[in-house]
C-alpha atoms as a PDB file:
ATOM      1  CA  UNK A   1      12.175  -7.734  -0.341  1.00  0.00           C
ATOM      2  CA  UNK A   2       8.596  -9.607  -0.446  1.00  0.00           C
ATOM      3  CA  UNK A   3       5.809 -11.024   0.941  1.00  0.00           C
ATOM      4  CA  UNK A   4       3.644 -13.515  -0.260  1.00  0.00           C
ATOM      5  CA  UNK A   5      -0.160 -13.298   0.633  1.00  0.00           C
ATOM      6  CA  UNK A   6      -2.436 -16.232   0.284  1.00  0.00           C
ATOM      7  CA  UNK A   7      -6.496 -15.762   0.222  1.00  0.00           C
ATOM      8  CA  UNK A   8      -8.232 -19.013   1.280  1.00  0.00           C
ATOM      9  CA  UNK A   9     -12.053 -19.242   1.113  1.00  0.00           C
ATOM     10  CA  UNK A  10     -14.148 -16.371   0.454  1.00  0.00           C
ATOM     11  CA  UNK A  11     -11.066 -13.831   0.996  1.00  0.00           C
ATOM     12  CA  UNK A  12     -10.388 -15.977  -2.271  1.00  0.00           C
ATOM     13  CA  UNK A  13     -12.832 -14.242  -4.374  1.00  0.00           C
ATOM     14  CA  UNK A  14     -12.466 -10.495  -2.486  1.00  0.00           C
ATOM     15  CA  UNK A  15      -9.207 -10.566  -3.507  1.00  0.00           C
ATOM     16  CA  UNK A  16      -9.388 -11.872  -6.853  1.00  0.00           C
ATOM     17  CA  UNK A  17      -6.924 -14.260  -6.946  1.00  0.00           C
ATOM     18  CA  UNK A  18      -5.258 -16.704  -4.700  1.00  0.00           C
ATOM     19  CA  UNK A  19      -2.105 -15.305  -4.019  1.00  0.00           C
ATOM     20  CA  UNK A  20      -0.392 -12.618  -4.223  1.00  0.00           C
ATOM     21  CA  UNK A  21       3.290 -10.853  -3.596  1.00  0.00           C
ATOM     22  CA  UNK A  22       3.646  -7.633  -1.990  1.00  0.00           C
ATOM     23  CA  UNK A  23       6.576  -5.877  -1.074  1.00  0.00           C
ATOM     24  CA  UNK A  24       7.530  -6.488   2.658  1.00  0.00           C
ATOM     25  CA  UNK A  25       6.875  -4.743   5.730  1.00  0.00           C
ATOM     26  CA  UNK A  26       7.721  -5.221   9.241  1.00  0.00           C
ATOM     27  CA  UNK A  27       4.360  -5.440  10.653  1.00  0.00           C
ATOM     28  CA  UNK A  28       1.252  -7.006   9.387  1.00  0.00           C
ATOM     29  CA  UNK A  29      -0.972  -3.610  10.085  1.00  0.00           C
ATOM     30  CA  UNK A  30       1.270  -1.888   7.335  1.00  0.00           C
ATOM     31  CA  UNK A  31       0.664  -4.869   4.565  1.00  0.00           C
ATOM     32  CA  UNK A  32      -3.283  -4.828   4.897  1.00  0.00           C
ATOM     33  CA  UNK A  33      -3.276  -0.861   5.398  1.00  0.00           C
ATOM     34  CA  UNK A  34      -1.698  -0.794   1.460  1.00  0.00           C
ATOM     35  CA  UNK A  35      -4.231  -3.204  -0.032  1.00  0.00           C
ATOM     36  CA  UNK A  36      -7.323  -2.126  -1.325  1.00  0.00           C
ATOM     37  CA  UNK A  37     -10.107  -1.063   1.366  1.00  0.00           C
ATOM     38  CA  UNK A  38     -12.519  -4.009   0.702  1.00  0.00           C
ATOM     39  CA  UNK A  39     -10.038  -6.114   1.100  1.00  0.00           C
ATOM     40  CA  UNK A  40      -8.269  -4.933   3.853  1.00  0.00           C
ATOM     41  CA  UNK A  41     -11.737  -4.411   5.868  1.00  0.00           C
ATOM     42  CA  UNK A  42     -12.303  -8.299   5.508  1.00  0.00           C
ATOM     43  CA  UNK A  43      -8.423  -9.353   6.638  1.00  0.00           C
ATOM     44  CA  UNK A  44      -9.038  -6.910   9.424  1.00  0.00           C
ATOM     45  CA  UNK A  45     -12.604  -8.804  10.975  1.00  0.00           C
ATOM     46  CA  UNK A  46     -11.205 -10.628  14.084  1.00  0.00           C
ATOM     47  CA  UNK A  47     -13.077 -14.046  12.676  1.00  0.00           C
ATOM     48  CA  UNK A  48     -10.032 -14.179   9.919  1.00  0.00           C
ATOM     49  CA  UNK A  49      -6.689 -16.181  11.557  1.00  0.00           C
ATOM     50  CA  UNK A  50      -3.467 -15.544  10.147  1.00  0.00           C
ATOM     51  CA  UNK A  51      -1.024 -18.052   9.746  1.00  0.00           C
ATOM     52  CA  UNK A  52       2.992 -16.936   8.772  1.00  0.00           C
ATOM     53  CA  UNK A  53       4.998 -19.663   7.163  1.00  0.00           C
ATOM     54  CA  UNK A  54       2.733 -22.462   7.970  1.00  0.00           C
ATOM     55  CA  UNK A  55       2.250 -21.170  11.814  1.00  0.00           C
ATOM     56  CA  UNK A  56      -1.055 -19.705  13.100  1.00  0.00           C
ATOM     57  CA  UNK A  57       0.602 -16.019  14.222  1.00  0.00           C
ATOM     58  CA  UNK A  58      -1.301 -12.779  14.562  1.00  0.00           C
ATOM     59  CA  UNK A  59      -1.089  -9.423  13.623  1.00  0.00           C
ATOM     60  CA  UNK A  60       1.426  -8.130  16.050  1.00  0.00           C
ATOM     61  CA  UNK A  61       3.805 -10.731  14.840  1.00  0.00           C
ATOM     62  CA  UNK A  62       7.187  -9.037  13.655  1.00  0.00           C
ATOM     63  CA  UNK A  63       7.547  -9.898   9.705  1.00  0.00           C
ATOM     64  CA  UNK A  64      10.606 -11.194   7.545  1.00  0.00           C
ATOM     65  CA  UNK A  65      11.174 -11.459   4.044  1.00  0.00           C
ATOM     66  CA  UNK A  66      10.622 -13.908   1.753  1.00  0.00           C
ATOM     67  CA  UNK A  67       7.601 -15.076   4.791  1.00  0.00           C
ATOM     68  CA  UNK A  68       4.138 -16.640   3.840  1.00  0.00           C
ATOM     69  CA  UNK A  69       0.832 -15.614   5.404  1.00  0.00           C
ATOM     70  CA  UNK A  70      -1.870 -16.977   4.923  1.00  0.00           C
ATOM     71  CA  UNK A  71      -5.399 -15.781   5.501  1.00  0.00           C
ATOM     72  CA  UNK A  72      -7.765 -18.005   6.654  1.00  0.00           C
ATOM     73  CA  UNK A  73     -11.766 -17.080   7.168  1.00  0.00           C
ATOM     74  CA  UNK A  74     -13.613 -18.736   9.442  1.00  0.00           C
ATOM     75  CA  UNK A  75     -15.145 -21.606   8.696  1.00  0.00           C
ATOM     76  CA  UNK A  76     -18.932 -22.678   7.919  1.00  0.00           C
ATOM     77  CA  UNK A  77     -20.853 -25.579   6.779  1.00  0.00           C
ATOM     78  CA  UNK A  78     -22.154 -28.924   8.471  1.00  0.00           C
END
């Protein structure tokens, strides 16, 4: 059972790749609370939406496996 984790953005380069697969858990809390703590402290800053299989979702949202979520930071430019 597994999750796949996408980094868009500047979570991109905290994480060190673009993706990743994790083994599942049922709530999102659990999968950022096993990654390592830089990384978890920037998927945890309320400015980063979460979207789970192509849905924008949030961390309370009850996980399956084999589901996608995708981090996304907030935007910036002009």
């Amino acid at each position: 059972m597994s999750l796949r984790l996408l980094f868009l953005g500047r979570l991109r380069d905290i994480a060190g790749a673009d993706e990743r697969v994790v083994g599942w858990a049922p709530r999102l809390a659990q999968v950022i609370a096993a990654l390592e703590p830089e990384l978890a402290q920037a998927l945890e800053t309320p400015m980063v939406r979460i979207a789970i299989n192509g849905t924008l979702g949030d961390r309370l949202t009850p996980l399956a496996d084999g589901d996608e979520i995708a981090f996304l930071p907030p935007v910036s430019g002009g």
